[in-house]
N, C-alpha and C. Protein backbone atom coordinates (compact mmCIF):
# COMPACT_ATOMS: atom_id res chain seq x y z
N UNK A 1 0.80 -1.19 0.00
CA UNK A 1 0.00 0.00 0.00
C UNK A 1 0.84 1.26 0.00
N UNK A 2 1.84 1.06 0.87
CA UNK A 2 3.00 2.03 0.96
C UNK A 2 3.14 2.78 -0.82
N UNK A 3 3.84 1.63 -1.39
CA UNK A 3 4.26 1.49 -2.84
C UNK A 3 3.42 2.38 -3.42
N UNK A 4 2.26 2.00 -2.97
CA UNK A 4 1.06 2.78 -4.19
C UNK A 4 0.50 3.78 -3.84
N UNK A 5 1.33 4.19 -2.32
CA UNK A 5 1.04 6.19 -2.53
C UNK A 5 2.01 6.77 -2.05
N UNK A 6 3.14 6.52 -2.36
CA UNK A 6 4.51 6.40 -3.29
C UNK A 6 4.67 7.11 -4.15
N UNK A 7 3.96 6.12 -5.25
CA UNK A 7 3.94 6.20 -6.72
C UNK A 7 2.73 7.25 -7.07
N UNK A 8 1.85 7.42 -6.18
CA UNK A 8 0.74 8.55 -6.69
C UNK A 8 1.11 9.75 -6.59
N UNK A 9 1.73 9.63 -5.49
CA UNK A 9 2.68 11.23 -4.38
C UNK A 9 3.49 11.47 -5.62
N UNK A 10 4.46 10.68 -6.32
CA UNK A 10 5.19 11.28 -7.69
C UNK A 10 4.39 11.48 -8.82
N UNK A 11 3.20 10.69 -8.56
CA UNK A 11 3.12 11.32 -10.09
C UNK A 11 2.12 12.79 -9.85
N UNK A 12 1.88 12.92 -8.83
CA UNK A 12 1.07 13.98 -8.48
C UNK A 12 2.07 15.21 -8.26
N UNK A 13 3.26 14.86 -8.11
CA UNK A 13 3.96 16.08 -8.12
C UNK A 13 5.15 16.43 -9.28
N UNK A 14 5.49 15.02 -10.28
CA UNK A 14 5.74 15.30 -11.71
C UNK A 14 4.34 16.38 -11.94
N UNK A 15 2.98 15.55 -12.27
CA UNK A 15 1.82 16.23 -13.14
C UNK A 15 2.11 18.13 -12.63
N UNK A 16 1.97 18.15 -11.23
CA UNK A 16 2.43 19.66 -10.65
C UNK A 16 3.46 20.20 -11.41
N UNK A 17 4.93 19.90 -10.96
CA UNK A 17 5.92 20.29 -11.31
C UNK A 17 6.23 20.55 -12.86
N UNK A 18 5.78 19.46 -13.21
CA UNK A 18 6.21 19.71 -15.22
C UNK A 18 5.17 20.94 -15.60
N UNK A 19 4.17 20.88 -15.47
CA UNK A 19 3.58 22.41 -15.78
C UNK A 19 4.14 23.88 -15.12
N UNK A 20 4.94 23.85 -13.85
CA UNK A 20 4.96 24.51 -14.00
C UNK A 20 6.71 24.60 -14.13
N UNK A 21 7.28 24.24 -14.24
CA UNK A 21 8.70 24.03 -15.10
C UNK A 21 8.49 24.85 -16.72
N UNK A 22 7.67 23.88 -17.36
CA UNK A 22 7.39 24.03 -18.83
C UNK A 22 6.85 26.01 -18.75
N UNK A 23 5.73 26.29 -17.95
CA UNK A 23 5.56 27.81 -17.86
C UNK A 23 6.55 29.03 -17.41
N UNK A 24 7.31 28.21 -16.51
CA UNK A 24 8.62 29.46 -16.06
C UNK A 24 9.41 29.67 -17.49
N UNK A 25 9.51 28.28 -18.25
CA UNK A 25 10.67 28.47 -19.41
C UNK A 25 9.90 29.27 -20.69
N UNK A 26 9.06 29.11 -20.64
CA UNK A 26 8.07 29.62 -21.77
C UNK A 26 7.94 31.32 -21.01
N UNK A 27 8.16 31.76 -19.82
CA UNK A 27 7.68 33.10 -19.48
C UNK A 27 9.13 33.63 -20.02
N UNK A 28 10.11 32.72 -19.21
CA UNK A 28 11.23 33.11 -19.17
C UNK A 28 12.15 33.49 -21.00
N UNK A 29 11.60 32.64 -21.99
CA UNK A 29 11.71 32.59 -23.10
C UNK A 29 11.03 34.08 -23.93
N UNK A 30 10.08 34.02 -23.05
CA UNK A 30 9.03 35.25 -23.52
C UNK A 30 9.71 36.73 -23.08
N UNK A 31 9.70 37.12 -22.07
CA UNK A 31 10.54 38.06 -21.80
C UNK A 31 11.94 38.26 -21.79
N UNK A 32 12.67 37.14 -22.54
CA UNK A 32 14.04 37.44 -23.22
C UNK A 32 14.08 37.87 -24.63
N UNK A 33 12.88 37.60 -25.27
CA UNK A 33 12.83 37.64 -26.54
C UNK A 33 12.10 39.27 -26.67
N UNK A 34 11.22 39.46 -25.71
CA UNK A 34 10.68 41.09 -25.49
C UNK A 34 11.34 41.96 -25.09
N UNK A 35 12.89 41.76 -24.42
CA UNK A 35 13.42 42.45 -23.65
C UNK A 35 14.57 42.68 -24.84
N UNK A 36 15.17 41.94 -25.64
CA UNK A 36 16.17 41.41 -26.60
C UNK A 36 15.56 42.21 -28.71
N UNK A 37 14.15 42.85 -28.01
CA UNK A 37 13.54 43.34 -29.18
C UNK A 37 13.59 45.29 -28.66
N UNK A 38 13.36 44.79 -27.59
CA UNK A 38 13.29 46.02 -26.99
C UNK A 38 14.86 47.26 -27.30
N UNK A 39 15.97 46.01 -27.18
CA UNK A 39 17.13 46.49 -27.27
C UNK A 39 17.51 47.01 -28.53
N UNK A 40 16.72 45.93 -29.64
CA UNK A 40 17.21 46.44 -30.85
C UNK A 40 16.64 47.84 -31.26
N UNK A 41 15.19 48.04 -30.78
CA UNK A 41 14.61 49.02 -31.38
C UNK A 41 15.21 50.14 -30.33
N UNK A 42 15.64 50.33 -29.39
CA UNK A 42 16.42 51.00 -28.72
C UNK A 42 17.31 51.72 -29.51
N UNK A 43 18.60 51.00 -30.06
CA UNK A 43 19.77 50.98 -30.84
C UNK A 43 18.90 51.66 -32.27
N UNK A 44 18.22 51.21 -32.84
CA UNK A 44 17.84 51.75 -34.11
C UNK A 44 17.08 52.98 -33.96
N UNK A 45 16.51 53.68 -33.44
CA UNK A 45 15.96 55.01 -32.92
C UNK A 45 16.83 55.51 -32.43
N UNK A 46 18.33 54.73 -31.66
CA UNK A 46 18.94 56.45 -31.51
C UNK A 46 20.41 56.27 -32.41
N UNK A 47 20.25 55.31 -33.19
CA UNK A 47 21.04 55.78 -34.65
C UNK A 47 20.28 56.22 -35.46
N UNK A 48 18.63 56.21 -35.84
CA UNK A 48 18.00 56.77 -36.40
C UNK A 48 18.24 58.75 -36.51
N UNK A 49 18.34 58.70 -34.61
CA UNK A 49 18.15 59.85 -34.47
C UNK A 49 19.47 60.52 -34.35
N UNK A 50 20.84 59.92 -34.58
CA UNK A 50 21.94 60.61 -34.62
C UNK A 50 22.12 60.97 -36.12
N UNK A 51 22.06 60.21 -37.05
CA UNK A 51 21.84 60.55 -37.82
C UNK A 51 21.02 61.36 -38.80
N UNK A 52 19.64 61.50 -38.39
CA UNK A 52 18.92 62.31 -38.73
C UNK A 52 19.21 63.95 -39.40
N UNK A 53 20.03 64.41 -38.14
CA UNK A 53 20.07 66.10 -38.51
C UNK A 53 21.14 66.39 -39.50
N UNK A 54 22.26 65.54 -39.93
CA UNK A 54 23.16 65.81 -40.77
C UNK A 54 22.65 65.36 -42.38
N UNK A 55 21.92 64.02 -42.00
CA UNK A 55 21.19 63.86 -43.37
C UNK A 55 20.09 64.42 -43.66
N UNK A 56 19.44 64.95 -42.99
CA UNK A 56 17.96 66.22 -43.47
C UNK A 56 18.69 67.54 -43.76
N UNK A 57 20.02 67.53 -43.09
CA UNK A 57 20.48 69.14 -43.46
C UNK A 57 20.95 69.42 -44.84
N UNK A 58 21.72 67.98 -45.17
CA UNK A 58 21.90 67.90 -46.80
C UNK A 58 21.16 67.63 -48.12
N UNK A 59 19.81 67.09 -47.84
CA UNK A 59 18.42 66.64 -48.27
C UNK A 59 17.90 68.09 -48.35
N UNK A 60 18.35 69.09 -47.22
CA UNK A 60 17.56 70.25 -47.93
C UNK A 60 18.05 71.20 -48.28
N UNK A 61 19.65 71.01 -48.17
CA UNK A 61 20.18 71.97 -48.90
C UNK A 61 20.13 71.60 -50.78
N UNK A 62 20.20 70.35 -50.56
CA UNK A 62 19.84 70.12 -52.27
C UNK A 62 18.82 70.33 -52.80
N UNK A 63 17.45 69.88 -51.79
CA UNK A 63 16.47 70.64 -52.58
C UNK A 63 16.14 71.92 -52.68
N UNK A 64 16.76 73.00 -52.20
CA UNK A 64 16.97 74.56 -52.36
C UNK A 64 17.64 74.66 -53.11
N UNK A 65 18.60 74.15 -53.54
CA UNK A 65 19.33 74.56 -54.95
C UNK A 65 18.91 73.70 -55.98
N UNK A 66 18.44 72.56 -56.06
CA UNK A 66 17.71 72.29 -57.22
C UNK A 66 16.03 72.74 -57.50
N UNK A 67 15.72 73.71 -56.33
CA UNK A 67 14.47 74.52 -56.89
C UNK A 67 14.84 75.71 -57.66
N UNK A 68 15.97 76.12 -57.12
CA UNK A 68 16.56 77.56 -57.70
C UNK A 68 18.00 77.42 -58.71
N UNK A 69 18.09 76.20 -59.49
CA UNK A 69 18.79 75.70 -60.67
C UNK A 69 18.76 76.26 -61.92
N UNK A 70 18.88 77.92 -61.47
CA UNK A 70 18.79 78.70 -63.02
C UNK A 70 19.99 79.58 -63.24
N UNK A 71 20.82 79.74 -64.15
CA UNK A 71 21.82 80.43 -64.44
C UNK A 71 22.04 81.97 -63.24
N UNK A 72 23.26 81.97 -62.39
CA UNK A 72 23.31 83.26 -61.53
C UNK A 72 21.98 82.89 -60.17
N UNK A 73 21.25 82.05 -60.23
CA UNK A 73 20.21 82.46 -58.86
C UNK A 73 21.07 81.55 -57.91
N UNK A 74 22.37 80.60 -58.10
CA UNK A 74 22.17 80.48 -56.65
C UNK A 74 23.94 80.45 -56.21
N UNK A 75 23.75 81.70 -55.46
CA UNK A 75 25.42 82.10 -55.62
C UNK A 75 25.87 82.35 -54.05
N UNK A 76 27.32 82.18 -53.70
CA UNK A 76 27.91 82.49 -52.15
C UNK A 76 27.95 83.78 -52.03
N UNK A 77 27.55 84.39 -50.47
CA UNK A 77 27.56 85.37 -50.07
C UNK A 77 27.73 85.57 -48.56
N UNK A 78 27.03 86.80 -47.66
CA UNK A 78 27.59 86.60 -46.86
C UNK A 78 25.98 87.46 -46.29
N UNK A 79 25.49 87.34 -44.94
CA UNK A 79 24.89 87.85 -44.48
C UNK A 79 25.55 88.73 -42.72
N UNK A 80 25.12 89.47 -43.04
CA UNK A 80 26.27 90.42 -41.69
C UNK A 80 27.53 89.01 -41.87
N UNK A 81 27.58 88.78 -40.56
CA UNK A 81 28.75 87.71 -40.68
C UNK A 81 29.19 86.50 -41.02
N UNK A 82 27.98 86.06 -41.34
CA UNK A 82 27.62 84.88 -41.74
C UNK A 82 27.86 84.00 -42.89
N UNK A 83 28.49 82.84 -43.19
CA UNK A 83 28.70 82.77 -44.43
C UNK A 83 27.23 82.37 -44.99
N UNK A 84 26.70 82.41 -46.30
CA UNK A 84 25.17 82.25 -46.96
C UNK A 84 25.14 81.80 -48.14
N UNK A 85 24.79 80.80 -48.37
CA UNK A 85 24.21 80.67 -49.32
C UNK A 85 23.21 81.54 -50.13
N UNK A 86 23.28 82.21 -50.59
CA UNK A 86 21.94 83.25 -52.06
C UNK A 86 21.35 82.63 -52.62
N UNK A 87 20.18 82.01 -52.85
CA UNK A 87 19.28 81.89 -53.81
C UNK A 87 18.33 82.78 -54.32
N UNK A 88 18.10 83.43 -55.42
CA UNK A 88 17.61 84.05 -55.88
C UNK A 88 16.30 83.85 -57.13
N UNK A 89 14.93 83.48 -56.65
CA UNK A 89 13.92 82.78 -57.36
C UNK A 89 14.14 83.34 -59.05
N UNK A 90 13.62 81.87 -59.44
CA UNK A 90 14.02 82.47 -61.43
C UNK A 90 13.22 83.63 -61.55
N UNK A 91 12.06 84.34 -60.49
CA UNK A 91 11.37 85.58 -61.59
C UNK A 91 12.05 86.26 -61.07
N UNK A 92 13.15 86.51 -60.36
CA UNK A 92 13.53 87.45 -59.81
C UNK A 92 15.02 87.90 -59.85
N UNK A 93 15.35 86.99 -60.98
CA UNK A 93 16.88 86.81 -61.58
C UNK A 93 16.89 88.32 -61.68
N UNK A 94 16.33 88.90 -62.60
CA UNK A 94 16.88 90.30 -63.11
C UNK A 94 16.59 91.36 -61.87
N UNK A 95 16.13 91.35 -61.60
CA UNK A 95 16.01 92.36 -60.92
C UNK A 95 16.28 92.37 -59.37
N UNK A 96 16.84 91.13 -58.73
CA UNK A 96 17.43 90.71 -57.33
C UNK A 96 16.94 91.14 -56.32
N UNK A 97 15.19 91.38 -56.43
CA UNK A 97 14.79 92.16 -55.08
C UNK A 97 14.14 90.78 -54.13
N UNK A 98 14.15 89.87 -54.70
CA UNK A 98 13.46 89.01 -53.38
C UNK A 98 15.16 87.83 -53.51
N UNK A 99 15.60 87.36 -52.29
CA UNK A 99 16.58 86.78 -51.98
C UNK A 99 16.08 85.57 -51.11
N UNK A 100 16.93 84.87 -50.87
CA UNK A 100 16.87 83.48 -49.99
C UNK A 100 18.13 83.23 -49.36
N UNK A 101 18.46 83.46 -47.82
CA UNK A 101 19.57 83.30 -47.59
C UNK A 101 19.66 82.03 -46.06
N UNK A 102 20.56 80.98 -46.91
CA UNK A 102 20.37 79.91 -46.03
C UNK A 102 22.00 80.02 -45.09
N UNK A 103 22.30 80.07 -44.23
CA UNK A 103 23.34 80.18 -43.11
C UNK A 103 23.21 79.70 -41.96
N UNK A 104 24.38 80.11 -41.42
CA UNK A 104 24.50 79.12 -39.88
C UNK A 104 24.81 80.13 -39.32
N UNK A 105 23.84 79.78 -38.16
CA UNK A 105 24.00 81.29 -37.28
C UNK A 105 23.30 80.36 -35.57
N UNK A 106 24.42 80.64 -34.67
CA UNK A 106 24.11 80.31 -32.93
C UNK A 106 23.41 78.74 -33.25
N UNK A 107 24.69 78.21 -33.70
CA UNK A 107 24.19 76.42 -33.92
C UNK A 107 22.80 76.10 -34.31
N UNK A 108 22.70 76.90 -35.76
CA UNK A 108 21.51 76.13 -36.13
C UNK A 108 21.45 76.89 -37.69
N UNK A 109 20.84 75.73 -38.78
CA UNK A 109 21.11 76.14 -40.04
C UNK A 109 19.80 77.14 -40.24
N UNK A 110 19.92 78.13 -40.85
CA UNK A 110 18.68 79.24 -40.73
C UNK A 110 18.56 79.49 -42.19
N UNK A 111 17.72 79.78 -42.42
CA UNK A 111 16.71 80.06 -43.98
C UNK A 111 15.99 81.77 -43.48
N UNK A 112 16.39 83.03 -44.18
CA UNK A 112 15.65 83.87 -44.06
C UNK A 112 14.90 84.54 -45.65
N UNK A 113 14.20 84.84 -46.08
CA UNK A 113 13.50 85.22 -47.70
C UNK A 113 13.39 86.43 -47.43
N UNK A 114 14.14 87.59 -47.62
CA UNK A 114 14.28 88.89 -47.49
C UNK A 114 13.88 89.71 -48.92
N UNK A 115 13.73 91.20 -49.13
CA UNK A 115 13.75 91.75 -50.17
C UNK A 115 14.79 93.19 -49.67
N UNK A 116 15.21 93.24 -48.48
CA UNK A 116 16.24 94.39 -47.93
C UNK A 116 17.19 93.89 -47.14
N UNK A 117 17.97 92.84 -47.54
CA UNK A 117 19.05 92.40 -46.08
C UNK A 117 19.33 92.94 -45.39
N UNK A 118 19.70 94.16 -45.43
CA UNK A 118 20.45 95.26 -44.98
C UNK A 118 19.80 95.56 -43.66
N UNK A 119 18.23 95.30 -43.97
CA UNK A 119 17.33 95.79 -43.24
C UNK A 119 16.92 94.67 -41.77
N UNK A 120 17.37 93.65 -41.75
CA UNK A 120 17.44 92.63 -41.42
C UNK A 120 18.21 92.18 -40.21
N UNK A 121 18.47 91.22 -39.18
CA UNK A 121 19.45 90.73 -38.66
C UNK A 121 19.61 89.16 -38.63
N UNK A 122 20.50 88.28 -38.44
CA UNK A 122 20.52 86.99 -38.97
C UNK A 122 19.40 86.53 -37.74
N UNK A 123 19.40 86.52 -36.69
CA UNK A 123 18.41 86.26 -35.64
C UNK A 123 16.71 85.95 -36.33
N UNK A 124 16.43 86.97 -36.83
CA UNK A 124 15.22 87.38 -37.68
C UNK A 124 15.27 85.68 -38.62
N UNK A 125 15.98 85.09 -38.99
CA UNK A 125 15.68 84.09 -39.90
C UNK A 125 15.29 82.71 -38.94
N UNK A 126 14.56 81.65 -40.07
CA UNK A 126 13.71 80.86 -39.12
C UNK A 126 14.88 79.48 -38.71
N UNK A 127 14.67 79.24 -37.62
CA UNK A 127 16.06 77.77 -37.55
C UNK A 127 15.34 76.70 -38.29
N UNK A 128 15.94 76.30 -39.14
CA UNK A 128 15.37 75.10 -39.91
C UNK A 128 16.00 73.41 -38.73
N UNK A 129 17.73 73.64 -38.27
CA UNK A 129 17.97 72.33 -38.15
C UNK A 129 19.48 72.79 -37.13
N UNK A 130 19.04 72.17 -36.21
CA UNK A 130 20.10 72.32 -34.79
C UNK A 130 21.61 71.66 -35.88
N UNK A 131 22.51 72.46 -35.49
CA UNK A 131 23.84 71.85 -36.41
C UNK A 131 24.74 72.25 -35.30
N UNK A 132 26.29 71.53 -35.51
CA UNK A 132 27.69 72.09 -34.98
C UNK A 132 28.39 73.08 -35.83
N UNK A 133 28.78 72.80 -36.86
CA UNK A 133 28.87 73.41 -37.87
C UNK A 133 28.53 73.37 -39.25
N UNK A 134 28.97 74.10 -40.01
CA UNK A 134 28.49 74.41 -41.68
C UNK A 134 29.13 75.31 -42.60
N UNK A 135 29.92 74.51 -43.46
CA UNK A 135 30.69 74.88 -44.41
C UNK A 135 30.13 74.88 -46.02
N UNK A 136 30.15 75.87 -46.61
CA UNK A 136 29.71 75.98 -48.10
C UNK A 136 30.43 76.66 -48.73
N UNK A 137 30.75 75.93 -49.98
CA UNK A 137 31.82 76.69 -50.95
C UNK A 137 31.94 76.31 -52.13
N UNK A 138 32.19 76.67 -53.03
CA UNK A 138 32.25 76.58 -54.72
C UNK A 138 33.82 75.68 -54.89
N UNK A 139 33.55 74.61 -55.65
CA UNK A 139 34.87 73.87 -55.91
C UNK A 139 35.40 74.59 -57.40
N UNK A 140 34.33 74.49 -58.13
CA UNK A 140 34.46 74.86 -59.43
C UNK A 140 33.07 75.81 -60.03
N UNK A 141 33.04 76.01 -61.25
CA UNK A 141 32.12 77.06 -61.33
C UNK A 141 30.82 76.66 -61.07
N UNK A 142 30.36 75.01 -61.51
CA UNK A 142 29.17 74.54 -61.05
C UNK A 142 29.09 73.41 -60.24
N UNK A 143 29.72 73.68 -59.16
CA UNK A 143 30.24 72.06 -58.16
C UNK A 143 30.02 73.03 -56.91
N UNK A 144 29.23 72.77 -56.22
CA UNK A 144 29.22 73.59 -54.67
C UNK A 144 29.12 72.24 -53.91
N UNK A 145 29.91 72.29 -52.58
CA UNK A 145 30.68 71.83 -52.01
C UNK A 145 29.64 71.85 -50.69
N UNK A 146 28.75 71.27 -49.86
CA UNK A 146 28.55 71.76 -48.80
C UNK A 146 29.12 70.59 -47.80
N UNK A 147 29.20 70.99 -46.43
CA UNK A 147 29.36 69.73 -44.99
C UNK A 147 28.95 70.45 -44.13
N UNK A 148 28.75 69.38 -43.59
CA UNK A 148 27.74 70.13 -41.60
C UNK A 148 27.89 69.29 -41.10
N UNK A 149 28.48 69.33 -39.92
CA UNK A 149 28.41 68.52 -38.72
C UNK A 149 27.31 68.82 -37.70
N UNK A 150 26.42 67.87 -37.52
CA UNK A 150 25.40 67.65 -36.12
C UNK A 150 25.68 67.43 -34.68
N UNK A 151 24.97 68.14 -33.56
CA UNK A 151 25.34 68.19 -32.36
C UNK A 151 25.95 66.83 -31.79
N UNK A 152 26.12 65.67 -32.33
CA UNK A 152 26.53 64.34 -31.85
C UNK A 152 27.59 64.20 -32.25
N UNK A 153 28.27 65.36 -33.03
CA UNK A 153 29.47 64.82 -33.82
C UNK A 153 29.27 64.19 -35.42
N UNK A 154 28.46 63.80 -35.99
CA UNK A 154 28.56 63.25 -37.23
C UNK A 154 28.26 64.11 -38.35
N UNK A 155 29.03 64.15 -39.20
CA UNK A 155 29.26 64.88 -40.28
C UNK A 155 28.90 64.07 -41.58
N UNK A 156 28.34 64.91 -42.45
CA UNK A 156 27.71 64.77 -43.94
C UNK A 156 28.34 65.71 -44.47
N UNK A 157 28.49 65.00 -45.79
CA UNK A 157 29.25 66.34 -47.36
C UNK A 157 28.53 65.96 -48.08
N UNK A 158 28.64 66.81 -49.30
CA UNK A 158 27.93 66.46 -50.43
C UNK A 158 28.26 67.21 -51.58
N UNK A 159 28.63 67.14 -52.83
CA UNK A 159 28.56 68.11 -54.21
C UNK A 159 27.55 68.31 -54.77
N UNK A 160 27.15 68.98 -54.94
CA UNK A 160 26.18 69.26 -55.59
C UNK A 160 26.10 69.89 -56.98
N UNK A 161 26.39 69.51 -58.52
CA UNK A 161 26.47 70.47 -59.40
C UNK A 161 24.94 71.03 -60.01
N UNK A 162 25.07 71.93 -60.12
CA UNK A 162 24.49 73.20 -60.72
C UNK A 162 24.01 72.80 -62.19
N UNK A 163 23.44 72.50 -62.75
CA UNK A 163 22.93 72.09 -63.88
C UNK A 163 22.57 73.28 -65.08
N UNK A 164 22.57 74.43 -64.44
CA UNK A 164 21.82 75.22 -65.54
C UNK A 164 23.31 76.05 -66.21
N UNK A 165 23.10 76.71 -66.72
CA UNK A 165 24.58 77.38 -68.22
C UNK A 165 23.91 78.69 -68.19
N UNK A 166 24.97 79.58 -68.39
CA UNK A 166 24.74 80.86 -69.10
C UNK A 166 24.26 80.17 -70.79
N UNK A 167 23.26 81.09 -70.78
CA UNK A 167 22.54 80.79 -72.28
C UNK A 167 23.37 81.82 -73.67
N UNK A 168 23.67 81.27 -74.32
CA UNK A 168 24.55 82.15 -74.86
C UNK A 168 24.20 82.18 -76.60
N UNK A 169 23.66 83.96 -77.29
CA UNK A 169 22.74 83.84 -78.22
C UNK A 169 24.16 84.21 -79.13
């Protein structure tokens, strides 16, 4: 009789025990695999986000000069101290009263659309994109050269050529 509650006492506490063995490994499986997802998307949002401001800063400096891709509208200059990019819209080639001046001014790339610079201070323009620095310059007559470094340290360049020609009758 002994024998045979013994043998019930084990199997009554295998039937116990294996369920809950089998559920710790299955929780335990579960929240390594949630915790191990967690990490990756961690890592990818903040390389997402280190990267971000150096590659949107060059994404829009190209699309400002390939909106304004007309012979003379988009030329280096200088705003008070600032170095600037000029863009100058095609209706307004001849006569240079409306301007576009993109610069770096108190760590951050700024866009102001003036018709009196003079009249103006770089402050007055809108911050488009938190930067460290920002360099722009002409390699050749239609090759502009830009780089910016972002507050994390990472730096983007880019060439950009100029597509449009003096038209010549």
């Amino acid at each position: 009789m002994k024998s045979q509650q013994q043998m019930n006492s084990r199997r009554f506490s295998i039937v116990i025990i294996l369920p809950i063995i089998l559920f710790c490994f299955f929780a335990f499986t579960g929240i390594s695999v949630v915790m191990y997802g967690a990490r990756v998307y961690e890592t990818t949002i903040h390389k997402s986000t280190l990267d971000y401001s150096a590659r949107t800063a060059i994404a829009y400096m190209t699309e400002k000069i390939r909106q304004n891709d007309t012979y003379g509208s988009v030329q280096l200059g200088s705003f008070e101290d600032c170095q600037a990019l000029v863009l100058i819209p095609r209706e307004s080639v001849d006569d240079a009263s409306i301007r576009t001046y993109i610069y770096f001014y108190e760590n951050n790339l700024c866009e102001l659309t003036t018709t009196d610079p003079a009249s103006v201070h770089p402050s007055a323009g809108t911050p488009i994109l938190p930067l460290k620095s920002v360099s722009i310059s002409f390699l050749s007559d239609h090759l502009l050269h830009f780089k910016c470094v972002d507050n994390w340290g990472n730096d983007a360049e880019t060439c950009i050529a100029l597509l449009s020609q003096e038209v010549k009758s």
